[in-house]
Each structure stands twice: as structure tokens, then as C-alpha cells.
PDB file of N, CA and C in Angstrom:
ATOM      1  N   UNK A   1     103.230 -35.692   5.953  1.00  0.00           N
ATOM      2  CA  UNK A   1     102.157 -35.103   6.737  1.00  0.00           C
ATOM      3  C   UNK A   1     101.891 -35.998   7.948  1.00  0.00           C
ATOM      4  N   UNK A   2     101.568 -35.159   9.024  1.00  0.00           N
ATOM      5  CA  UNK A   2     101.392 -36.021  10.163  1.00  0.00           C
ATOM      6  C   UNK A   2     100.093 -36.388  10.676  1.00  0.00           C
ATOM      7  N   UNK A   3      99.235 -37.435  10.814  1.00  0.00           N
ATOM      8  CA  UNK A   3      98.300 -37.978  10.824  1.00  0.00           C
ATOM      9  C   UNK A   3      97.542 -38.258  12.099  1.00  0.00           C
ATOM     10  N   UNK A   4      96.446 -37.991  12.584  1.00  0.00           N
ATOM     11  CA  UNK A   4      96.160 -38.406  14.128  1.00  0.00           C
ATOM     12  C   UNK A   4      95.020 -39.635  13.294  1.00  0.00           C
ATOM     13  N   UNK A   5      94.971 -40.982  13.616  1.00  0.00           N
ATOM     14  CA  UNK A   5      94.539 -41.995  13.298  1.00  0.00           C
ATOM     15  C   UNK A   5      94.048 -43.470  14.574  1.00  0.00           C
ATOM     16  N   UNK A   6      93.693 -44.156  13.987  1.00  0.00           N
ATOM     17  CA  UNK A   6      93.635 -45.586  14.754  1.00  0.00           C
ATOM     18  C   UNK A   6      94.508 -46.185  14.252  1.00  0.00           C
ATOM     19  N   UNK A   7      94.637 -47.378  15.252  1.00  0.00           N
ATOM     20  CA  UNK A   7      95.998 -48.422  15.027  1.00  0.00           C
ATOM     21  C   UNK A   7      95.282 -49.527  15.519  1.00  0.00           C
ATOM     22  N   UNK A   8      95.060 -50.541  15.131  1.00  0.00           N
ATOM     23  CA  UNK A   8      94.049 -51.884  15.571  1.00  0.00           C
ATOM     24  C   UNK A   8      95.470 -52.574  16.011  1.00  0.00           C
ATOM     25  N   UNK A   9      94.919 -53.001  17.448  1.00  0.00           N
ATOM     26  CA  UNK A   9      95.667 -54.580  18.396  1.00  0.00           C
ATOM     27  C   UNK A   9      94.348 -55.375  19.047  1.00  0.00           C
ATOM     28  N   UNK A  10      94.382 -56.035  19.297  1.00  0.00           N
ATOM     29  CA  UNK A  10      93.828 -57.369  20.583  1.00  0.00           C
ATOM     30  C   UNK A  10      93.608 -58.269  18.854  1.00  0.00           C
ATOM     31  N   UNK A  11      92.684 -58.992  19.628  1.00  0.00           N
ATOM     32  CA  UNK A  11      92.553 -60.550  19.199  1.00  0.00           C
ATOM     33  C   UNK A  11      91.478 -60.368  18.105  1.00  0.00           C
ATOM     34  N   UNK A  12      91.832 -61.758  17.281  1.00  0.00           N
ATOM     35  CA  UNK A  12      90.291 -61.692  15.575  1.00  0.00           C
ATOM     36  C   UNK A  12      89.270 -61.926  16.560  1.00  0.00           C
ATOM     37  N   UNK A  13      88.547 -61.232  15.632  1.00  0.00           N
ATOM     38  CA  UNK A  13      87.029 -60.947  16.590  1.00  0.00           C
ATOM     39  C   UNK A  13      86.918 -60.307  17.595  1.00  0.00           C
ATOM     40  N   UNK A  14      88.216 -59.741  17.941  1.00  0.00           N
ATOM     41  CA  UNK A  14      88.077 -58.391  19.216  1.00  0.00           C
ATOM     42  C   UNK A  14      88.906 -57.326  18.533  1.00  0.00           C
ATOM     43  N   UNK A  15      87.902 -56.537  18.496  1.00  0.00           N
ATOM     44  CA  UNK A  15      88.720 -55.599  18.106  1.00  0.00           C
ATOM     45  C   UNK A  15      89.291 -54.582  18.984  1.00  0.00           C
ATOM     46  N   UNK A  16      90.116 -53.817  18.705  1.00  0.00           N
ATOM     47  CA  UNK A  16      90.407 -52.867  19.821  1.00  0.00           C
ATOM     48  C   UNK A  16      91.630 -51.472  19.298  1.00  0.00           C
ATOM     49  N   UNK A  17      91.093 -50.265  19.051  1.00  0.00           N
ATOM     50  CA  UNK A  17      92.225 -49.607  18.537  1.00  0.00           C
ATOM     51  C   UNK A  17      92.861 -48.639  19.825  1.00  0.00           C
ATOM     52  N   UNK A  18      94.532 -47.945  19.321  1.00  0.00           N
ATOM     53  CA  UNK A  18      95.237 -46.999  19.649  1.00  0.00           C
ATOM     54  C   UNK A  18      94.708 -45.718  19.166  1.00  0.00           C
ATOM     55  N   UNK A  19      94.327 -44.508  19.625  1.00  0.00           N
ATOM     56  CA  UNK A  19      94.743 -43.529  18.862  1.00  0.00           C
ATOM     57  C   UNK A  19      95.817 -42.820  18.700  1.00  0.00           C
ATOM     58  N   UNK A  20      96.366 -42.986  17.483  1.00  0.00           N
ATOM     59  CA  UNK A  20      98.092 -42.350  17.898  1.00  0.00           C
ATOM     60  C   UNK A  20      98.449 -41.825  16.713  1.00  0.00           C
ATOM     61  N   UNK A  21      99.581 -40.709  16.896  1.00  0.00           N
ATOM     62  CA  UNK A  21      99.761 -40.098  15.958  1.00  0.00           C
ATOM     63  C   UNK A  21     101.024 -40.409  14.975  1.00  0.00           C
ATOM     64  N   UNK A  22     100.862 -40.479  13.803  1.00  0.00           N
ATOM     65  CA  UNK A  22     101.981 -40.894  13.023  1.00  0.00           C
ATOM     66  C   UNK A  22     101.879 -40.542  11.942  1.00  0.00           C
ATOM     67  N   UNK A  23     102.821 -40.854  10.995  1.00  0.00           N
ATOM     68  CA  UNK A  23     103.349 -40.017   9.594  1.00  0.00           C
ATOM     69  C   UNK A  23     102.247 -40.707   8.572  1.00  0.00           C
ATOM     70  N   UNK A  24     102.225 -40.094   7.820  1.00  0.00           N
ATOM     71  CA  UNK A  24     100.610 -40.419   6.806  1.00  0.00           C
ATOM     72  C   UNK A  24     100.812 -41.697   5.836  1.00  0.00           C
ATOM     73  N   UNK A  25     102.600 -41.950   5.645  1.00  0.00           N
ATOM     74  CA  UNK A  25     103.061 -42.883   4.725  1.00  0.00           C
ATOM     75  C   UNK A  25     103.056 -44.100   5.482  1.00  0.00           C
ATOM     76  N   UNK A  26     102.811 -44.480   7.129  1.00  0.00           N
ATOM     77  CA  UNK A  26     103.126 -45.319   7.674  1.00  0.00           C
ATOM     78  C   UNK A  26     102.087 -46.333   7.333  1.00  0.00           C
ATOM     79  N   UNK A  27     102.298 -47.612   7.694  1.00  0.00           N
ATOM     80  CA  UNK A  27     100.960 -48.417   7.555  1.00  0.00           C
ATOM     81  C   UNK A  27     100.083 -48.600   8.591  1.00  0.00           C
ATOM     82  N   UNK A  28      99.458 -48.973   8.744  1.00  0.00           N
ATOM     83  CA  UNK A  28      98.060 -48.691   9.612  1.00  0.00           C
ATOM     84  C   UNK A  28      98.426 -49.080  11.078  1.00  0.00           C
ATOM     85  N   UNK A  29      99.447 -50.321  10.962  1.00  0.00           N
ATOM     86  CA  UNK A  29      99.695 -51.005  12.520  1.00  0.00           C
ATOM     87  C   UNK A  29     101.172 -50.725  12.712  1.00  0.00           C
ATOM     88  N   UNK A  30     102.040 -49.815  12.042  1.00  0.00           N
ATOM     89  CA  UNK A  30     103.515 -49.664  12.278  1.00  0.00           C
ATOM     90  C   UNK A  30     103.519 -48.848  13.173  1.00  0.00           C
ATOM     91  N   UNK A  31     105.041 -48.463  13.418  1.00  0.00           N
ATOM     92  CA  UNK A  31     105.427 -47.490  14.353  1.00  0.00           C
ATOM     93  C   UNK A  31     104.620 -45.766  14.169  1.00  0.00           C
ATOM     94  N   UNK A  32     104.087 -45.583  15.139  1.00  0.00           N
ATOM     95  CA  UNK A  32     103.902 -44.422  15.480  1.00  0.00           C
ATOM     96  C   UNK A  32     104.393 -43.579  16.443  1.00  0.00           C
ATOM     97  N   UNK A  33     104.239 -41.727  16.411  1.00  0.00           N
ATOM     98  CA  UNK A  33     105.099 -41.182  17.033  1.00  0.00           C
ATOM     99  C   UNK A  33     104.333 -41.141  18.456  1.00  0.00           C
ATOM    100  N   UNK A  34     103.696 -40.936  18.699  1.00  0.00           N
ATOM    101  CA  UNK A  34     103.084 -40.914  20.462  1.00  0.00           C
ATOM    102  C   UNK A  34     101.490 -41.313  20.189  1.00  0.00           C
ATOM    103  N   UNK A  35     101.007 -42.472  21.396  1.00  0.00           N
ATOM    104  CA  UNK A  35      99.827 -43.057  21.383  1.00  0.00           C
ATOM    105  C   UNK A  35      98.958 -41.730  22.207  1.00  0.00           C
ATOM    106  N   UNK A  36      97.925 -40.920  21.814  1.00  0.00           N
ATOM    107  CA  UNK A  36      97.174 -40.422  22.629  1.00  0.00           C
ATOM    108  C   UNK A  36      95.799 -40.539  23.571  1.00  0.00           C
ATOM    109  N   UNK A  37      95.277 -42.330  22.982  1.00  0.00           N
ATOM    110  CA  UNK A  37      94.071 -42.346  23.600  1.00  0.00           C
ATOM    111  C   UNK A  37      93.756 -44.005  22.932  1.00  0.00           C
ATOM    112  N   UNK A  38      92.961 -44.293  23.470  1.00  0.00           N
ATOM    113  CA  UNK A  38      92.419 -45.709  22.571  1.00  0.00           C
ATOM    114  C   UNK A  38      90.948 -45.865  22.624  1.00  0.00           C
ATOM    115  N   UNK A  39      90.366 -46.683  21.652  1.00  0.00           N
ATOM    116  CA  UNK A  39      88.902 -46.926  21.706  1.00  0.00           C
ATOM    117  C   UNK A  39      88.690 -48.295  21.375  1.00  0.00           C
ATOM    118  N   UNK A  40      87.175 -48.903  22.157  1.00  0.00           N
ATOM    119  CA  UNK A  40      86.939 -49.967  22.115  1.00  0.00           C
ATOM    120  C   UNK A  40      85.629 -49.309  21.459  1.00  0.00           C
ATOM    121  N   UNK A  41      85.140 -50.531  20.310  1.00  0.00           N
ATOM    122  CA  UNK A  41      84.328 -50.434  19.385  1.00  0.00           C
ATOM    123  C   UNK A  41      83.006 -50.981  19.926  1.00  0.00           C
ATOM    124  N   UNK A  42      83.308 -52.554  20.730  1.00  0.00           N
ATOM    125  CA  UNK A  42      82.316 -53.042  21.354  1.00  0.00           C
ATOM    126  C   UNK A  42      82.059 -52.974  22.844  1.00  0.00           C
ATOM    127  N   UNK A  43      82.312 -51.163  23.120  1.00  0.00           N
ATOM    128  CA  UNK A  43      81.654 -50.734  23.904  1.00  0.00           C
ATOM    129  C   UNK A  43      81.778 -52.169  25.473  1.00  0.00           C
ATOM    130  N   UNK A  44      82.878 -52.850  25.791  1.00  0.00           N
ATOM    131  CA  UNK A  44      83.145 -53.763  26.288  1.00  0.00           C
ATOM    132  C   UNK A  44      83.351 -53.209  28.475  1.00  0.00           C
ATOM    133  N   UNK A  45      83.980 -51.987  28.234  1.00  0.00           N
ATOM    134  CA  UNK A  45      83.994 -51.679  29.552  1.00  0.00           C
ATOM    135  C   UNK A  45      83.541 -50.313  29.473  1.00  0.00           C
ATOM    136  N   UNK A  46      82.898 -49.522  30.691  1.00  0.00           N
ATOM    137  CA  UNK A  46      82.624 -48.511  31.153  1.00  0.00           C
ATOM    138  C   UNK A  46      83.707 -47.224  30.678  1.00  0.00           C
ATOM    139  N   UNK A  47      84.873 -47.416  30.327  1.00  0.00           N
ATOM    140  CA  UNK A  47      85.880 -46.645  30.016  1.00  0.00           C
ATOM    141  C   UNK A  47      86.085 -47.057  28.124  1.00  0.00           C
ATOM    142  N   UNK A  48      85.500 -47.085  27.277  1.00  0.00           N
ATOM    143  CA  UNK A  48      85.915 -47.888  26.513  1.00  0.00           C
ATOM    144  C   UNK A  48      86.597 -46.451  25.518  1.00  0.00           C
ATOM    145  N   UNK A  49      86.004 -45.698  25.417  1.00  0.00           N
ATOM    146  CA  UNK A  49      86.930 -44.148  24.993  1.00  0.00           C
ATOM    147  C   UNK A  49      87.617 -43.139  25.979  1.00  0.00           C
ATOM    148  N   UNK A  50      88.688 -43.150  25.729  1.00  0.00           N
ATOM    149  CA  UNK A  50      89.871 -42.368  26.094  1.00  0.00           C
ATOM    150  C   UNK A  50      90.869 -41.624  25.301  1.00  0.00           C
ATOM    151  N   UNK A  51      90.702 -40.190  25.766  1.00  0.00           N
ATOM    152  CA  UNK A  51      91.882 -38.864  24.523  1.00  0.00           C
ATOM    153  C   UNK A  51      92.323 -38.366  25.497  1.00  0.00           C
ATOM    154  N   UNK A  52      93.770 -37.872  25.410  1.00  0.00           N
ATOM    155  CA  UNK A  52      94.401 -37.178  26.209  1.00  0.00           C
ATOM    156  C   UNK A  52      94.349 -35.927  25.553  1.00  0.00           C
ATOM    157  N   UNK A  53      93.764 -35.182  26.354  1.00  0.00           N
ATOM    158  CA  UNK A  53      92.672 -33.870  25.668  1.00  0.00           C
ATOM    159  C   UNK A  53      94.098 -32.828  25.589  1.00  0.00           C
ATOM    160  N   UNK A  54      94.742 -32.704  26.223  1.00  0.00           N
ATOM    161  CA  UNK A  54      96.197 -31.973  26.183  1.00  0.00           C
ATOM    162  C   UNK A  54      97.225 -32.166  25.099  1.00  0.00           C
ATOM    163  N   UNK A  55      97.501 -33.586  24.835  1.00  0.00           N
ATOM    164  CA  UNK A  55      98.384 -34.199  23.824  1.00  0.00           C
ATOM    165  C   UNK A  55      97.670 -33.924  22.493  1.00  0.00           C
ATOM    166  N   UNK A  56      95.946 -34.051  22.459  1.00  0.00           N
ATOM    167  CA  UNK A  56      95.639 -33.715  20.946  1.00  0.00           C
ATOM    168  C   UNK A  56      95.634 -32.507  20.601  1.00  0.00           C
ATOM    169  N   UNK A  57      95.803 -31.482  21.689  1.00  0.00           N
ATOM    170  CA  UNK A  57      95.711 -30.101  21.269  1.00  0.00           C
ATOM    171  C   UNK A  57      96.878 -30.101  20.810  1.00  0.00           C
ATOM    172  N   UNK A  58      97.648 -30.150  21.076  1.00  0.00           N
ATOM    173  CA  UNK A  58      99.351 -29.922  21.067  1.00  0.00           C
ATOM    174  C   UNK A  58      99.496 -30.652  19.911  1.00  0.00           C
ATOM    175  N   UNK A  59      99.357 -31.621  19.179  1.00  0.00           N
ATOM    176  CA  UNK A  59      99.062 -32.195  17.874  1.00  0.00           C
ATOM    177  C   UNK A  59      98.625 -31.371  17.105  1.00  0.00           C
ATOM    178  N   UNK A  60      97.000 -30.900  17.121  1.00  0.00           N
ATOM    179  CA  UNK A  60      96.098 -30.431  16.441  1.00  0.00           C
ATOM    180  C   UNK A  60      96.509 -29.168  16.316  1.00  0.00           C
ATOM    181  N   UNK A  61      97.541 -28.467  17.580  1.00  0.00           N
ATOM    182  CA  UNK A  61      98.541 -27.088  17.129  1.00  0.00           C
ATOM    183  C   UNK A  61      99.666 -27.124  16.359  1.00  0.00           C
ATOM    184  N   UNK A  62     100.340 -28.254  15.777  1.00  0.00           N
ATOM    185  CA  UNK A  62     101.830 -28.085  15.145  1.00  0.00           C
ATOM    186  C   UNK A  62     101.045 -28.265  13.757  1.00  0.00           C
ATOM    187  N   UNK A  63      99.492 -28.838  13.425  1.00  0.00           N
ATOM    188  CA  UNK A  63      99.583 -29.187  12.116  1.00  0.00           C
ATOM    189  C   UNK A  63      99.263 -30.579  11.955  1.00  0.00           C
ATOM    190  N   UNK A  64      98.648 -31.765  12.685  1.00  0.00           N
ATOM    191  CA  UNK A  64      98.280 -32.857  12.700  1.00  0.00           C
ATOM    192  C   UNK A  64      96.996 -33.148  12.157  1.00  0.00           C
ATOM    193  N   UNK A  65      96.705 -33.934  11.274  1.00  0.00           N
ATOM    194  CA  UNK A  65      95.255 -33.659  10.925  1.00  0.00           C
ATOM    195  C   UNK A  65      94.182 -35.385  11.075  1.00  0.00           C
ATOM    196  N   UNK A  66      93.749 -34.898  12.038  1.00  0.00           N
ATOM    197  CA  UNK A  66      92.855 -36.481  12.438  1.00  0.00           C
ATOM    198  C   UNK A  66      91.796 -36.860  11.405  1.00  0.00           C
ATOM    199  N   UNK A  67      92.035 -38.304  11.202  1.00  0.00           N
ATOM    200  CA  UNK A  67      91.157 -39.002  10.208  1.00  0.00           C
ATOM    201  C   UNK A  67      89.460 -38.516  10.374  1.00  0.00           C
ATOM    202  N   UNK A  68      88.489 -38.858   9.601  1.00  0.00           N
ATOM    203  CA  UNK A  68      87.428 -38.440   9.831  1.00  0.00           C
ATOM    204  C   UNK A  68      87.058 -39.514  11.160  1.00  0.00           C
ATOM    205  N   UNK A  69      87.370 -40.566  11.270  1.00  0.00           N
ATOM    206  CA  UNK A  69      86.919 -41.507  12.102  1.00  0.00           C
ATOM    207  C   UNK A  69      87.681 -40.865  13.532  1.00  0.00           C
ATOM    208  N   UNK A  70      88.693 -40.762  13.836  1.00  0.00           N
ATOM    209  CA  UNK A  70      89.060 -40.043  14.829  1.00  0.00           C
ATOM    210  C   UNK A  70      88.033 -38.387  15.075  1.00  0.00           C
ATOM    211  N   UNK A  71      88.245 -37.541  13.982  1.00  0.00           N
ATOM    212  CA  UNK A  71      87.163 -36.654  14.260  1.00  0.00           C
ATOM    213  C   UNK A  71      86.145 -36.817  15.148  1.00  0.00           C
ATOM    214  N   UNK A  72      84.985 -37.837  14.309  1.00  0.00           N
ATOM    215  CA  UNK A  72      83.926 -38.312  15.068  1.00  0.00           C
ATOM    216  C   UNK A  72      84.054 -38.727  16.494  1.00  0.00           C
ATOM    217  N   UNK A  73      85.020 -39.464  16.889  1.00  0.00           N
ATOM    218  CA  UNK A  73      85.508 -39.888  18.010  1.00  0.00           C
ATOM    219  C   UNK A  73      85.695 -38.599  18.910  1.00  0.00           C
ATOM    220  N   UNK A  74      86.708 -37.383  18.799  1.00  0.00           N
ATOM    221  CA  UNK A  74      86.649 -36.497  19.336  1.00  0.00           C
ATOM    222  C   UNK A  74      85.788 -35.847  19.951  1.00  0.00           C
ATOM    223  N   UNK A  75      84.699 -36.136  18.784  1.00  0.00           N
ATOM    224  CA  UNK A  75      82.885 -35.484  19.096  1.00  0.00           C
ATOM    225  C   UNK A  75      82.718 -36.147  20.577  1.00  0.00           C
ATOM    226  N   UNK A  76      82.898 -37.180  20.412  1.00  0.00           N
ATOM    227  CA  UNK A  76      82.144 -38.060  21.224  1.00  0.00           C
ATOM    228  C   UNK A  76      82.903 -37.805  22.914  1.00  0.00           C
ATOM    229  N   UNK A  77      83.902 -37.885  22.424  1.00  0.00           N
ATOM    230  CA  UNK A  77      84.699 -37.884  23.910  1.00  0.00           C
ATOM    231  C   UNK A  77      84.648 -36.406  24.255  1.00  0.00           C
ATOM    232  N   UNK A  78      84.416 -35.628  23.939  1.00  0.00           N
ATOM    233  CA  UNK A  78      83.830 -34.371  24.364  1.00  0.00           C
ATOM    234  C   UNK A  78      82.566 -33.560  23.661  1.00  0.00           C
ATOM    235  N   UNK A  79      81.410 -34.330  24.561  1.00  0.00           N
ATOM    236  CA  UNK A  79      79.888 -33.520  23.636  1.00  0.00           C
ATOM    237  C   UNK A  79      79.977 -32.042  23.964  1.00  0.00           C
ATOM    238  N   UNK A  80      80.472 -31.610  25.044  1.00  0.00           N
ATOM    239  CA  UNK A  80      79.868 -29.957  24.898  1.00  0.00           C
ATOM    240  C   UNK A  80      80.882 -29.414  24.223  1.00  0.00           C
ATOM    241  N   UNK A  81      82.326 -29.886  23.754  1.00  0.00           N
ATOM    242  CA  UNK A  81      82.962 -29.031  22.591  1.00  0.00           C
ATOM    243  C   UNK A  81      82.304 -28.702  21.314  1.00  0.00           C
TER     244      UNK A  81
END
């Protein structure tokens, strides 16, 4: 099953995720199939959420199913959806 999820990179004590889509068996920081967006947790710059609103449809159309934490995220990066 194919998974729309986070992927944590930067530094301990900074956190910083990918949103990207990958196979459900993978582990949390392995290879994934295409990155669609990333989020910063501590709200660090003016841009800190980003979705490529095109790439998740096209996901969210073959059958991809985003974590609840991505969900929420979705909310966010688009309130009037």
C-alpha cells in the first residue's frame, strides 16, 4: 500500500520533515517514491508549510492514503477546502 507520510531530516533538536510518498513497508527515513511538500514544526520561517496541491491529488487519485498527521496538515495548508 502506498502511503502519503513525513520523513524527518535537519539536526537533534531541529526538527524538520519531507512530505513524501512511499510504500507503507518502508521505514520512516528510507527511500521514498516522490517528495511532495515539507513542514517545519517550529514554525521557524514564514513559509514553514508547503504541498504541491497537484502532486497530492494525483496521489490521493491512484489510491495513496495520507497518515492522519499529514491529513491534518492538508487541513491546514488549505483552510477553505
Amino acid at each position: 500500500m502506498t502511503k502519503i507520510r513525513l520523513s524527518r531530516f535537519g539536526s537533534k533538536g531541529n526538527p524538520h520533515y519531507r512530505i513524501v510518498v512511499m510504500d507503507s513497508r518502508t521505514k520512516r527515513d528510507g527511500g521514498y517514491i516522490e517528495r511532495i511538500g515539507y513542514y517545519d514544526p517550529r514554525k521557524t520561517t514564514k513559509d514553514w508549510l508547503k504541498i504541491d496541491q497537484e502532486r497530492l491529488q494525483y496521489w490521493l487519485g491512484v489510491g495513496a492514503q495520507p497518515t492522519d498527521t499529514v491529513k491534518k496538515l492538508i487541513k491546514q495548508a488549505n483552510p477553505g477546502a
